[in-house]
Protein backbone atom coordinates (compact mmCIF):
# COMPACT_ATOMS: atom_id res chain seq x y z
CA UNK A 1 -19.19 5.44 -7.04
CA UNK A 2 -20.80 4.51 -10.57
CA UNK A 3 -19.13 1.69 -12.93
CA UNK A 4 -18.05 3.88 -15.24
CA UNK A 5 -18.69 7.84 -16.06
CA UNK A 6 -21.41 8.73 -18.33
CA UNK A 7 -20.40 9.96 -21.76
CA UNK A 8 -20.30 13.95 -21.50
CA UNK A 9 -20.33 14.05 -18.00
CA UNK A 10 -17.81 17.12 -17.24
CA UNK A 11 -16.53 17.05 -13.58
CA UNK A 12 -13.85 19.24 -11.86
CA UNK A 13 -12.14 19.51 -8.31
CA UNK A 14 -9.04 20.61 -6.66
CA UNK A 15 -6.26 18.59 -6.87
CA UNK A 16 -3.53 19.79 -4.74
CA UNK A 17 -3.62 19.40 -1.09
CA UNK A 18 -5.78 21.36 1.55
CA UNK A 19 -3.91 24.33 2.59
CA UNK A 20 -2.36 27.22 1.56
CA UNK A 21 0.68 26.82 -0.55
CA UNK A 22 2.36 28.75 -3.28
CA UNK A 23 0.10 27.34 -6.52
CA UNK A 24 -2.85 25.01 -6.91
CA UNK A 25 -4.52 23.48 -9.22
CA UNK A 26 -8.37 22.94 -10.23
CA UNK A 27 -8.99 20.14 -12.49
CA UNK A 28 -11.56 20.23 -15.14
CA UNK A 29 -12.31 16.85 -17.52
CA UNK A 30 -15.32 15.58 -19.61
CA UNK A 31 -16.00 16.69 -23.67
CA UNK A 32 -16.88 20.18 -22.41
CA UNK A 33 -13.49 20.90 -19.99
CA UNK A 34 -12.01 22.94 -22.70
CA UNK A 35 -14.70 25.16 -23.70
CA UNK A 36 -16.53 25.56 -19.92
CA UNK A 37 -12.90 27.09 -18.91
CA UNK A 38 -12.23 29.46 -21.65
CA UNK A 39 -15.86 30.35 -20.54
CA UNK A 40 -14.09 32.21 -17.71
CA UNK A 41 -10.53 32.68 -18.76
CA UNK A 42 -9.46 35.38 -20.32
CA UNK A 43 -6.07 35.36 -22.32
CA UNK A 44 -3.90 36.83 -25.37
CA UNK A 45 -3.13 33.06 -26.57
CA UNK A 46 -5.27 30.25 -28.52
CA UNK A 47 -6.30 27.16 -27.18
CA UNK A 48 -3.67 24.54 -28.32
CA UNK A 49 -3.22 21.58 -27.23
CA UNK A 50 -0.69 20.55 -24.07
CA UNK A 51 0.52 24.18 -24.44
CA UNK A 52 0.56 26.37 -21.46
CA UNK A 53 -1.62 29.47 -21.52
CA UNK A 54 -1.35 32.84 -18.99
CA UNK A 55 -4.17 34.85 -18.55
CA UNK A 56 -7.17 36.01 -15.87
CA UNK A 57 -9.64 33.93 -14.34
CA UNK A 58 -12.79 35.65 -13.89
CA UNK A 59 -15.82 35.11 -12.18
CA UNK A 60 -19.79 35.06 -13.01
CA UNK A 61 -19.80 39.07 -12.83
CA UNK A 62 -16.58 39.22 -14.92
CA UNK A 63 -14.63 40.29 -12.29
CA UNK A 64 -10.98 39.45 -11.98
CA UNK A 65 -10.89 36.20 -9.39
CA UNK A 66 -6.79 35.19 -10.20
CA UNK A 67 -4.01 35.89 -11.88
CA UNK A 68 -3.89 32.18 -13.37
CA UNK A 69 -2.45 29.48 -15.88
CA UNK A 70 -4.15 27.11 -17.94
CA UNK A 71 -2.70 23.70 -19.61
CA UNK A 72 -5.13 22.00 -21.77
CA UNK A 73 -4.34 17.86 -22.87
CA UNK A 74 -6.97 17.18 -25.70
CA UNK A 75 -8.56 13.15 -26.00
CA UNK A 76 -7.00 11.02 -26.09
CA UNK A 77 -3.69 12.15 -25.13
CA UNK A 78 -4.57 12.91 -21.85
CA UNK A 79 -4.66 11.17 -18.01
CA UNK A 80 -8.18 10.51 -18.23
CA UNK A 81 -8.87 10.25 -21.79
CA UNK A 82 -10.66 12.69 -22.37
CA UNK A 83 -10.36 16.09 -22.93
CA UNK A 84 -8.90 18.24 -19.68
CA UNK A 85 -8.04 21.31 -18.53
CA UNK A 86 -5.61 22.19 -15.47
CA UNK A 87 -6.05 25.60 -14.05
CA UNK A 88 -3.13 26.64 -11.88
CA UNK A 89 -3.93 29.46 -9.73
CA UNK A 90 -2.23 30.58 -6.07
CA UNK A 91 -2.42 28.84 -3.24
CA UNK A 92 -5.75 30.21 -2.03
CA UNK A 93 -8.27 27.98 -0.68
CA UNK A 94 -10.52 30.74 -1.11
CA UNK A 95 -9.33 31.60 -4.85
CA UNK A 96 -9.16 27.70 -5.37
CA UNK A 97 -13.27 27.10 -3.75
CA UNK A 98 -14.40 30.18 -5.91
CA UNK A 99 -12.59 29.02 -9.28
CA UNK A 100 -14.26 25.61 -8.35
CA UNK A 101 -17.75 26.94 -7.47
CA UNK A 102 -17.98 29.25 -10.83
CA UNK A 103 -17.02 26.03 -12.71
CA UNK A 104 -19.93 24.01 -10.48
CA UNK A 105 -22.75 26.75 -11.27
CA UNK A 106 -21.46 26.77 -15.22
CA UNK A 107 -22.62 22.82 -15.30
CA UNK A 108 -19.65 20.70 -14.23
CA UNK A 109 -19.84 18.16 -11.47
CA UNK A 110 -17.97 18.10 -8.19
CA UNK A 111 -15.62 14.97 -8.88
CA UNK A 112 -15.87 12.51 -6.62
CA UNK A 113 -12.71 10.99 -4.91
CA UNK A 114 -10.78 8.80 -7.73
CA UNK A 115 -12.94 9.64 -10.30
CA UNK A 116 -10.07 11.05 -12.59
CA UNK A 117 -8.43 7.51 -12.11
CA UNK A 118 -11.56 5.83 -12.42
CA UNK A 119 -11.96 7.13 -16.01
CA UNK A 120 -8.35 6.45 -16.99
CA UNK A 121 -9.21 3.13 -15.85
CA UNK A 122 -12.95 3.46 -18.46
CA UNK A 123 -10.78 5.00 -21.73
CA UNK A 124 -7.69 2.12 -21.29
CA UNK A 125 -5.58 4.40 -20.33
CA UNK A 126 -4.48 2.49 -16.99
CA UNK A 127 -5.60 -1.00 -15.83
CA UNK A 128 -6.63 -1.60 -12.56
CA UNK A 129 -3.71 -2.73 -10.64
CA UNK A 130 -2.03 0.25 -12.20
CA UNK A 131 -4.84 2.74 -10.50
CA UNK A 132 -4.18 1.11 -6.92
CA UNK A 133 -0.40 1.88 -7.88
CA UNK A 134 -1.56 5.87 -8.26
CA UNK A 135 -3.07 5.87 -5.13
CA UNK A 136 -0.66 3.96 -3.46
CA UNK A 137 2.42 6.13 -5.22
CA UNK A 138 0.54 9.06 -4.16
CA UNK A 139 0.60 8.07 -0.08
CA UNK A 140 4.09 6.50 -0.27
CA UNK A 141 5.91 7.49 2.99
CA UNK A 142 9.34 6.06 2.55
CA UNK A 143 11.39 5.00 -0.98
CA UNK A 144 10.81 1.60 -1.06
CA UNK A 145 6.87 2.43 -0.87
CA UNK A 146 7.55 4.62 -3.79
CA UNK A 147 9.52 2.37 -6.13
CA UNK A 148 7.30 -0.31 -5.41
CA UNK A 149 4.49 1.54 -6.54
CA UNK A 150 6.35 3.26 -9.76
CA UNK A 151 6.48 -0.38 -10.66
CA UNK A 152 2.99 -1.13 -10.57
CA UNK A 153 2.06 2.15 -12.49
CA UNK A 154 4.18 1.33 -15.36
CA UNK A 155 2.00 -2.22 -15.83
CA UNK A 156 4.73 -4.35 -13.57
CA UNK A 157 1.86 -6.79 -12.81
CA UNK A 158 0.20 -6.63 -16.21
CA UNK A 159 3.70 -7.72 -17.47
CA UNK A 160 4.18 -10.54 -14.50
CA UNK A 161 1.02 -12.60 -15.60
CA UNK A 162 0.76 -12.27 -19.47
CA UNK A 163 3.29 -15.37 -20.38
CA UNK A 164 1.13 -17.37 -17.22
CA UNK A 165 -2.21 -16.28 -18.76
CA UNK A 166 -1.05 -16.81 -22.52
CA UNK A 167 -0.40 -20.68 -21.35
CA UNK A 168 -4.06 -20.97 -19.97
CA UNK A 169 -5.73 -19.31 -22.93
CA UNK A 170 -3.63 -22.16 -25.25
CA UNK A 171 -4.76 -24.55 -23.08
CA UNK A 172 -8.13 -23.78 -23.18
CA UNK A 173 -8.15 -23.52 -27.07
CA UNK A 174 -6.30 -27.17 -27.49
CA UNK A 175 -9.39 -28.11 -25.23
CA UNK A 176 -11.96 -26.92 -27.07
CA UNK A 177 -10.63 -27.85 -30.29
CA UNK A 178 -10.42 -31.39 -28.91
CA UNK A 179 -13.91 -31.48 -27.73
CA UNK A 180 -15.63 -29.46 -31.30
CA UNK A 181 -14.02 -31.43 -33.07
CA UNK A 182 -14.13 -35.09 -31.44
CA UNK A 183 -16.06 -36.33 -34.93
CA UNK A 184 -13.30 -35.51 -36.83
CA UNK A 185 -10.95 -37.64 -35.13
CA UNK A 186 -9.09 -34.89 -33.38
CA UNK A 187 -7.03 -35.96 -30.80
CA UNK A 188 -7.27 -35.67 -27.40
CA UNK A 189 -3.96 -33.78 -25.66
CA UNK A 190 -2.27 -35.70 -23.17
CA UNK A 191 -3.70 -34.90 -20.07
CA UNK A 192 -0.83 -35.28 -17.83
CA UNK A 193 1.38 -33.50 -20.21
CA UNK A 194 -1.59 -30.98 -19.77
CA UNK A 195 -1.34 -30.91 -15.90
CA UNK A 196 2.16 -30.42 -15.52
CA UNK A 197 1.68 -27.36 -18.11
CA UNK A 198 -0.91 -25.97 -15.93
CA UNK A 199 1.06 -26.90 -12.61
CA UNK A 200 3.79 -24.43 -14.10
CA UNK A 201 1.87 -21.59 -14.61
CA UNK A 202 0.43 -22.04 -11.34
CA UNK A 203 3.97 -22.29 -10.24
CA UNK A 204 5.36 -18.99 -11.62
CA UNK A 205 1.49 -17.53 -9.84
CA UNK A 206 2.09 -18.66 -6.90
CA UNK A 207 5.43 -16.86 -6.28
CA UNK A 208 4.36 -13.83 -7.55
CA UNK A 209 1.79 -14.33 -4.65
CA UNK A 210 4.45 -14.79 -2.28
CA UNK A 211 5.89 -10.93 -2.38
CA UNK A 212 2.81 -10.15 -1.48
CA UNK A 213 4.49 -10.57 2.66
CA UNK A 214 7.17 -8.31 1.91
CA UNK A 215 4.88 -5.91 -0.23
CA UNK A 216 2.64 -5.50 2.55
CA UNK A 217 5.34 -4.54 4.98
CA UNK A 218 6.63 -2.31 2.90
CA UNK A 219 3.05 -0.31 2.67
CA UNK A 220 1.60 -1.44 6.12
CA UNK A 221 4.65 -1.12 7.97
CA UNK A 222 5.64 -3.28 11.26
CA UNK A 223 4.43 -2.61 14.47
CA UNK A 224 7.49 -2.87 17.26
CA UNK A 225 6.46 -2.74 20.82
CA UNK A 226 9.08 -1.87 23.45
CA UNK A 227 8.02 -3.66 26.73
CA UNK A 228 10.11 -4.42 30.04
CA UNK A 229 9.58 -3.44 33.64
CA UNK A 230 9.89 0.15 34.85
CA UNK A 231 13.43 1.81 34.79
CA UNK A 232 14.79 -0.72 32.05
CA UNK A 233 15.57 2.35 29.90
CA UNK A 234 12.71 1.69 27.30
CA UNK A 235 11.99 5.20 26.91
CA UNK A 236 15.54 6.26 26.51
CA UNK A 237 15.85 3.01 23.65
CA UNK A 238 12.49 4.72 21.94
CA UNK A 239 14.28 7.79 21.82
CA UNK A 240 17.23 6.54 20.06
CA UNK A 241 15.47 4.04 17.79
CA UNK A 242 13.28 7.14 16.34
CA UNK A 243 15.20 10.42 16.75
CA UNK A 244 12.48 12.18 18.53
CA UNK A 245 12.93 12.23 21.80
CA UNK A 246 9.21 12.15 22.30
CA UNK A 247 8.85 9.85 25.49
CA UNK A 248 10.03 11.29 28.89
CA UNK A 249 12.98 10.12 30.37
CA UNK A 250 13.93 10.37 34.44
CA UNK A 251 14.60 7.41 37.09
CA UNK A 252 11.49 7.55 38.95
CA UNK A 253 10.23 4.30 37.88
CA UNK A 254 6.36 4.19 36.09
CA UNK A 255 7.27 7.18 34.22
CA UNK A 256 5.49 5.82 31.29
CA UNK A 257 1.94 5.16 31.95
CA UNK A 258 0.32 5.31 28.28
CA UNK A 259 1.81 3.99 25.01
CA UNK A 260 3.70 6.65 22.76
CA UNK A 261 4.08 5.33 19.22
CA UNK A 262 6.39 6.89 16.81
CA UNK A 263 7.55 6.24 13.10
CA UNK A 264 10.59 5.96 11.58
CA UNK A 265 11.99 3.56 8.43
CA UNK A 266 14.24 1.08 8.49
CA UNK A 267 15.31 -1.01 5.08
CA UNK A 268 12.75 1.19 3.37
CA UNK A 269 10.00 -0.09 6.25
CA UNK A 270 8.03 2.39 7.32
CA UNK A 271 7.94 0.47 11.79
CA UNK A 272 5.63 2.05 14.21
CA UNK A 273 7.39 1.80 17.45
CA UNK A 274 5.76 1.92 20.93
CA UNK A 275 6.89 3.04 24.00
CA UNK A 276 4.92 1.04 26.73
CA UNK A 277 4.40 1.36 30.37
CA UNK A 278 6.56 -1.16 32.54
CA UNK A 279 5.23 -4.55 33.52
CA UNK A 280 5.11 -5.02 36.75
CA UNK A 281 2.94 -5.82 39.42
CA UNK A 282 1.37 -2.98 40.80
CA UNK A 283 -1.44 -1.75 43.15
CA UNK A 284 -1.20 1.94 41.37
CA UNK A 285 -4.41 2.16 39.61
CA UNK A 286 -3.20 4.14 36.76
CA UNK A 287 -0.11 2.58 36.72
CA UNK A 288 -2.03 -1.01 36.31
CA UNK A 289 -4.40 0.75 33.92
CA UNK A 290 -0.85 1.23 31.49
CA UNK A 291 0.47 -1.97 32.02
CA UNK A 292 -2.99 -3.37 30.57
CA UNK A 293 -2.72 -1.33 28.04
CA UNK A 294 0.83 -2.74 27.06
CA UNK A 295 -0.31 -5.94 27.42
CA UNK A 296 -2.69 -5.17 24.46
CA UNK A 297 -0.63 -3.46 22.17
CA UNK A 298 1.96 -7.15 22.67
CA UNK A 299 -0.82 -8.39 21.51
CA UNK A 300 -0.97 -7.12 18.41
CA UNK A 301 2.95 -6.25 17.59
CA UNK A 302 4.56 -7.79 14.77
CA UNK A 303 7.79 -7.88 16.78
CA UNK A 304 8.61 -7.23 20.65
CA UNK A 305 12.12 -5.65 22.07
CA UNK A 306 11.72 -7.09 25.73
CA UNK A 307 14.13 -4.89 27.13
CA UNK A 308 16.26 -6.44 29.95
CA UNK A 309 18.58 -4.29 32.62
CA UNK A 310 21.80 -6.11 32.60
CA UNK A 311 22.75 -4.25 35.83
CA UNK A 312 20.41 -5.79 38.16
CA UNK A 313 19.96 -9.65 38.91
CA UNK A 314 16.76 -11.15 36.59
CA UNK A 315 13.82 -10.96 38.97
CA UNK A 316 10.12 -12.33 38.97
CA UNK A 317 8.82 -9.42 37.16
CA UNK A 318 11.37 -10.01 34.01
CA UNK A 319 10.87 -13.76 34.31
CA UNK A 320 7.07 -13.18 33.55
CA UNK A 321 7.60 -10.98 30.73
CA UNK A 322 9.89 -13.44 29.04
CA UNK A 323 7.29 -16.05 29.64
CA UNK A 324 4.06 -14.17 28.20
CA UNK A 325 6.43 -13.45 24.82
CA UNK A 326 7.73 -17.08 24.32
CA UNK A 327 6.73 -18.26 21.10
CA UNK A 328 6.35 -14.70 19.56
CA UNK A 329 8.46 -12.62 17.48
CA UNK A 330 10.46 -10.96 19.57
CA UNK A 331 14.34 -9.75 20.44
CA UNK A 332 16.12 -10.12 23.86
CA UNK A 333 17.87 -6.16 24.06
CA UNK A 334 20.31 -6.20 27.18
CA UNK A 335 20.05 -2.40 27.77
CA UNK A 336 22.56 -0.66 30.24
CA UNK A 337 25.92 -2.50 29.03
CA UNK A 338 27.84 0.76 29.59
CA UNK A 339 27.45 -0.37 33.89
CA UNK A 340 28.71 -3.48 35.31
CA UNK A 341 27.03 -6.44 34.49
CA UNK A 342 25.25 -8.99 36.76
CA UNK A 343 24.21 -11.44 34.20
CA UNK A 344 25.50 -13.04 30.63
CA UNK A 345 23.32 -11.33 28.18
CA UNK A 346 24.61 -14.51 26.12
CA UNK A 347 21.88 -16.56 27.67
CA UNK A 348 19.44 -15.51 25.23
CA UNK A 349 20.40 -16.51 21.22
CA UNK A 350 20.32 -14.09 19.64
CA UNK A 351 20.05 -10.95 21.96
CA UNK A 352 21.48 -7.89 21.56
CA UNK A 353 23.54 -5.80 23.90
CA UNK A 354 23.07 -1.68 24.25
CA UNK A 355 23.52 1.46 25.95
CA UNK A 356 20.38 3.39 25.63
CA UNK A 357 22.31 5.55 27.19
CA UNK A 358 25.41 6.17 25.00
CA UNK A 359 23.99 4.71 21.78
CA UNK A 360 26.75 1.99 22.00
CA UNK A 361 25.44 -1.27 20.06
CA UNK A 362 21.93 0.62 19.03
CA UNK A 363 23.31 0.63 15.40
CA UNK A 364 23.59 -3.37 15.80
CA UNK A 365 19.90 -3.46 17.53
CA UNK A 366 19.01 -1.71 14.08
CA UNK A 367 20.55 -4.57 12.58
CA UNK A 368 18.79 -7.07 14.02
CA UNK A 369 15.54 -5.58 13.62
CA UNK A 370 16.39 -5.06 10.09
CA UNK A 371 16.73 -8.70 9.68
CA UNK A 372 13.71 -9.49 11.17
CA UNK A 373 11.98 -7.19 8.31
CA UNK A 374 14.01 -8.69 5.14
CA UNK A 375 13.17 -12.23 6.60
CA UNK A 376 10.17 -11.52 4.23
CA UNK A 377 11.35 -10.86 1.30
CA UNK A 378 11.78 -13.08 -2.00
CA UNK A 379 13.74 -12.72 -4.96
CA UNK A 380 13.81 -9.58 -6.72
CA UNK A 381 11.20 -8.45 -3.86
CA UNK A 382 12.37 -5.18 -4.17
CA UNK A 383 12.27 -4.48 -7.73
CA UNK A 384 8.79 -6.00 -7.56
CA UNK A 385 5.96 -7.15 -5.26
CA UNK A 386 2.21 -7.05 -4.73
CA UNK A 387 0.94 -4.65 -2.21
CA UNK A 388 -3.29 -5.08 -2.41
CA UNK A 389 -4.75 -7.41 -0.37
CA UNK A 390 -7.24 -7.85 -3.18
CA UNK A 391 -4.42 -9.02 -5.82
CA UNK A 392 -3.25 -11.44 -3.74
CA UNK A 393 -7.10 -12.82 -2.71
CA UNK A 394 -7.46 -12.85 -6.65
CA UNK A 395 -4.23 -14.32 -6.99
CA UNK A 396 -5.06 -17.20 -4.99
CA UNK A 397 -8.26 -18.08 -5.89
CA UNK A 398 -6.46 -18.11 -9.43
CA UNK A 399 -4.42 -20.53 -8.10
CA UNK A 400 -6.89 -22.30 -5.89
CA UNK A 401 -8.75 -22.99 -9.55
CA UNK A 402 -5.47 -23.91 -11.73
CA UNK A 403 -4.45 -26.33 -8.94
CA UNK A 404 -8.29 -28.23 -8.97
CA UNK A 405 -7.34 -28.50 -12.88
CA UNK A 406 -4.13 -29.94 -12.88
CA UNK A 407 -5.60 -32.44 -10.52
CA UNK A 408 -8.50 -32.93 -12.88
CA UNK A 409 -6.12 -33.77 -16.04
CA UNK A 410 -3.47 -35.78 -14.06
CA UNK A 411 -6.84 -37.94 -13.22
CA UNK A 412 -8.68 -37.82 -16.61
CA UNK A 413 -11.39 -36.15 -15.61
CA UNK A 414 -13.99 -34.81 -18.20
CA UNK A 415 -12.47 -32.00 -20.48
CA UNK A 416 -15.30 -29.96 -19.97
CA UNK A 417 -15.10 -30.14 -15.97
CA UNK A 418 -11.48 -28.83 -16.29
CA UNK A 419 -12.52 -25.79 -19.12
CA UNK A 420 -14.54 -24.65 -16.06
CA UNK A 421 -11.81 -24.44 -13.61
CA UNK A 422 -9.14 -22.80 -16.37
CA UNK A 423 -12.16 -20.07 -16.74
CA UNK A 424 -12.52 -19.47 -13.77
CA UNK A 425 -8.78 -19.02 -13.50
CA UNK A 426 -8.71 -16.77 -16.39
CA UNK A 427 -11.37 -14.97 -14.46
CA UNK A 428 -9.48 -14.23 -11.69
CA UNK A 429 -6.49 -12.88 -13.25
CA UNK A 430 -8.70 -11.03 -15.48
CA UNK A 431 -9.96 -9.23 -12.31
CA UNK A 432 -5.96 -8.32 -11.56
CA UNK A 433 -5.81 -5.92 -14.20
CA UNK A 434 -9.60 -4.99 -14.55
CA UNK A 435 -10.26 -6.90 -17.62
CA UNK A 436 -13.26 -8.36 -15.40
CA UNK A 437 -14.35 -5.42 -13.23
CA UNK A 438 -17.78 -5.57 -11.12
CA UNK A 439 -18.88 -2.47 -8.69
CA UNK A 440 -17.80 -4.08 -6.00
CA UNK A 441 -14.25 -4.09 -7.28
CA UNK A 442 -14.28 -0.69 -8.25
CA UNK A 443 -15.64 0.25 -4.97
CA UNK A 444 -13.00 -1.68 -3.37
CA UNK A 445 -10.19 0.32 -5.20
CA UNK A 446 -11.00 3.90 -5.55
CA UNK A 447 -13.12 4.26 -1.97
CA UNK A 448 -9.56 4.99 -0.62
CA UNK A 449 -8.64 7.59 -3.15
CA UNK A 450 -8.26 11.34 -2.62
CA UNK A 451 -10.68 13.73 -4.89
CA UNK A 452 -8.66 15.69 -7.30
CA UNK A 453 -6.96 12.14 -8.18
């Protein structure tokens, strides 16, 4: 991926999915979009600008390739900046690839994934935060992932740290001034009265950093394993908990030898439940093979249901399984309440009772699981939070610098040692946005990115 595209530099791709569908659309950007299409497209209408023109595509012989539409958005009105034009033809991969291919051979460039972003990003049109919110907008699974990113790509973040980054640049400029001008009997700030000024910004940073735990649920998801011995009903409680009836259910016990993960979205989580195999101690060698493999995917889950059958007496096999998930994230889930019980589900805070079975107190499970997910999230979390792991690593190395320079003025250290840390700050949060970019960070951002987008 380069920097930044080179001026005149026309590329064009598809941009709606693989597949067959009822429309799709090639896009075409660079100073020659307009005139390389009308190359090829033949219609009763004048180019004008954001207007919507009907005609024929046709090909390098002249022959008829679509039936198609053409929008074009002149510079620098446009999503890139420069000068585009959409072609909306059917639904043809094979129409689509040959409208692309005659555009290729005519001297465009097959766009490489992000690129259209990219440049957005190189004409102002969007900062950088608000380009991971396209991509991210663009894969959202579940509403919250949506309006979380909506929020980004309207400049949420850009927004968030101006007032912080205003303080810093005053700062820096009472600084300065003070050491210029130290001849002229300028003088010096008040350095604690400095600190605690930069100890607020750093303040208001550093719980904007903090959504970033509910923001990355929200886009990552949680991963919920479902683990108890054989013939606990974990299947059955996998089935309810994600509608799809995917895992087998009978009362032959080991039914589940592999792990069957599923997804479904809770409080606008997108959780990746697993069915596991039941722990027990076993001389089956496929059988043990699937209890390893449970013991892996424990390993790794964000939460654990340890699934408990209230109708038979607590034995060394549940004992075990309680004891390998102490200390973890985890809820108790006394399954099998709709037969008589043989022990007090009560002797576990904060379990929950159920009926795989009948679906009696799965709503409350729901609940509970739920809570463990919101445990996460701050004030006004959901109207905003950070979701890149590389705003909050720039967000606290912003902080990581602001906090060294409130320490330095609180002690009266040299002015010009603390300018270094409040650049480096200013650095940082320049590198939010993209108003410090470096191939790396590009790299970082648009590598995941679709090509069309």
């Amino acid at each position: 991926m380069k920097a930044f595209p080179e001026a005149g530099d026309t590329i064009a791709a598809i941009s709606t999915p693989p597949g067959r569908g009822g429309i799709g659309v090639i896009r075409v950007s660079g100073a020659a979009a307009v005139a390389l299409v009308d190359g090829f497209f033949e219609s009763r209408e004048a180019v004008r600008d954001r207007l919507a023109r009907y005609g024929v595509f046709r090909g390098p012989d002249r022959e008829p390739v679509d039936d198609v539409v053409v929008t074009v958005f002149r510079a620098p009105r446009s999503y890139t900046g420069e000068d585009i034009a959409e072609i909306s033809a059917h639904g043809n991969p094979v129409i689509l690839h040959r409208i692309l291919d005659t555009l290729v051979g005519a001297g465009a460039r097959r766009a490489e994934p992000g690129e259209f972003t990219l440049r957005a990003v190189a004409h102002g049109k969007l900062d950088l935060a608000q380009a991971e919110a396209v991509r991210d907008f663009i894969a959202a699974q579940t509403e919250s992932q949506a309006r979380l990113a909506m929020g980004q790509k309207a400049g949420a973040l850009a927004k968030r740290i101006e007032p912080e980054k205003g303080a810093i640049v005053t700062l820096v400029a009472r600084l300065e001034a003070a050491i210029d001008f130290a001849e002229d009997d300028v003088p010096l700030p008040d350095g604690k009265v400095l600190a605690a000024r930069v100890t607020a910004a750093m303040s208001e940073l550093r719980c904007l950093a903090d959504t970033f735990a509910y923001g990355r649920l929200v886009v990552e998801g949680l991963s919920v394993a479902i683990a108890g011995k054989p013939n606990t009903g974990k299947s059955s409680l996998f089935n309810r908990l994600t509608v799809d009836g995917r895992a087998i259910v009978t009362d032959v016990a080991g039914t589940t030898r592999d792990v069957v993960t599923e997804v479904a979205t809770l409080g606008g989580v997108p959780l990746r439940f697993s069915d596991t195999a039941g722990i027990r101690t076993t001389t089956d060698r496929v059988e043990a093979i699937g209890v390893d493999r449970t013991l892996e995917v424990l390993s790794e889950a964000d939460v654990m249901l340890v699934v408990l059958d209230v109708s038979r007496e607590i034995d060394g096999d549940d004992e075990s399984l309680l004891s390998r998930t102490s200390g973890r994230p985890r809820l108790v889930v006394a399954n099998k309440r709709d037969l008589p019980c043989r022990w007090d589900p009560s002797r576990f805070p904060g379990s929950v009772s159920v009926s795989a079975l009948t679906g009696e107190g799965v709503e409350e499970l729901k609940t509970a699981i739920e809570d463990a997910v919101t445990q996460h999230r701050t004030a006004n979390a959901e109207e905003f939070a950070i979701t890149s792991r590389r705003q909050h690593e720039t967000l606290a190395s912003a902080i990581e610098r602001l906090g060294t320079a409130a320490d330095g003025l609180a002690s009266d250290v040299p002015h010009e040692m603390v300018l270094l840390d409040l650049y480096a700050a200013l650095s940082s949060l320049g590198e939010l946005t993209g108003e410090v970019t470096t191939d790396d960070i590009l790299d970082q951002v648009f590598s995941t990115f679709c090509i069309g987008k």
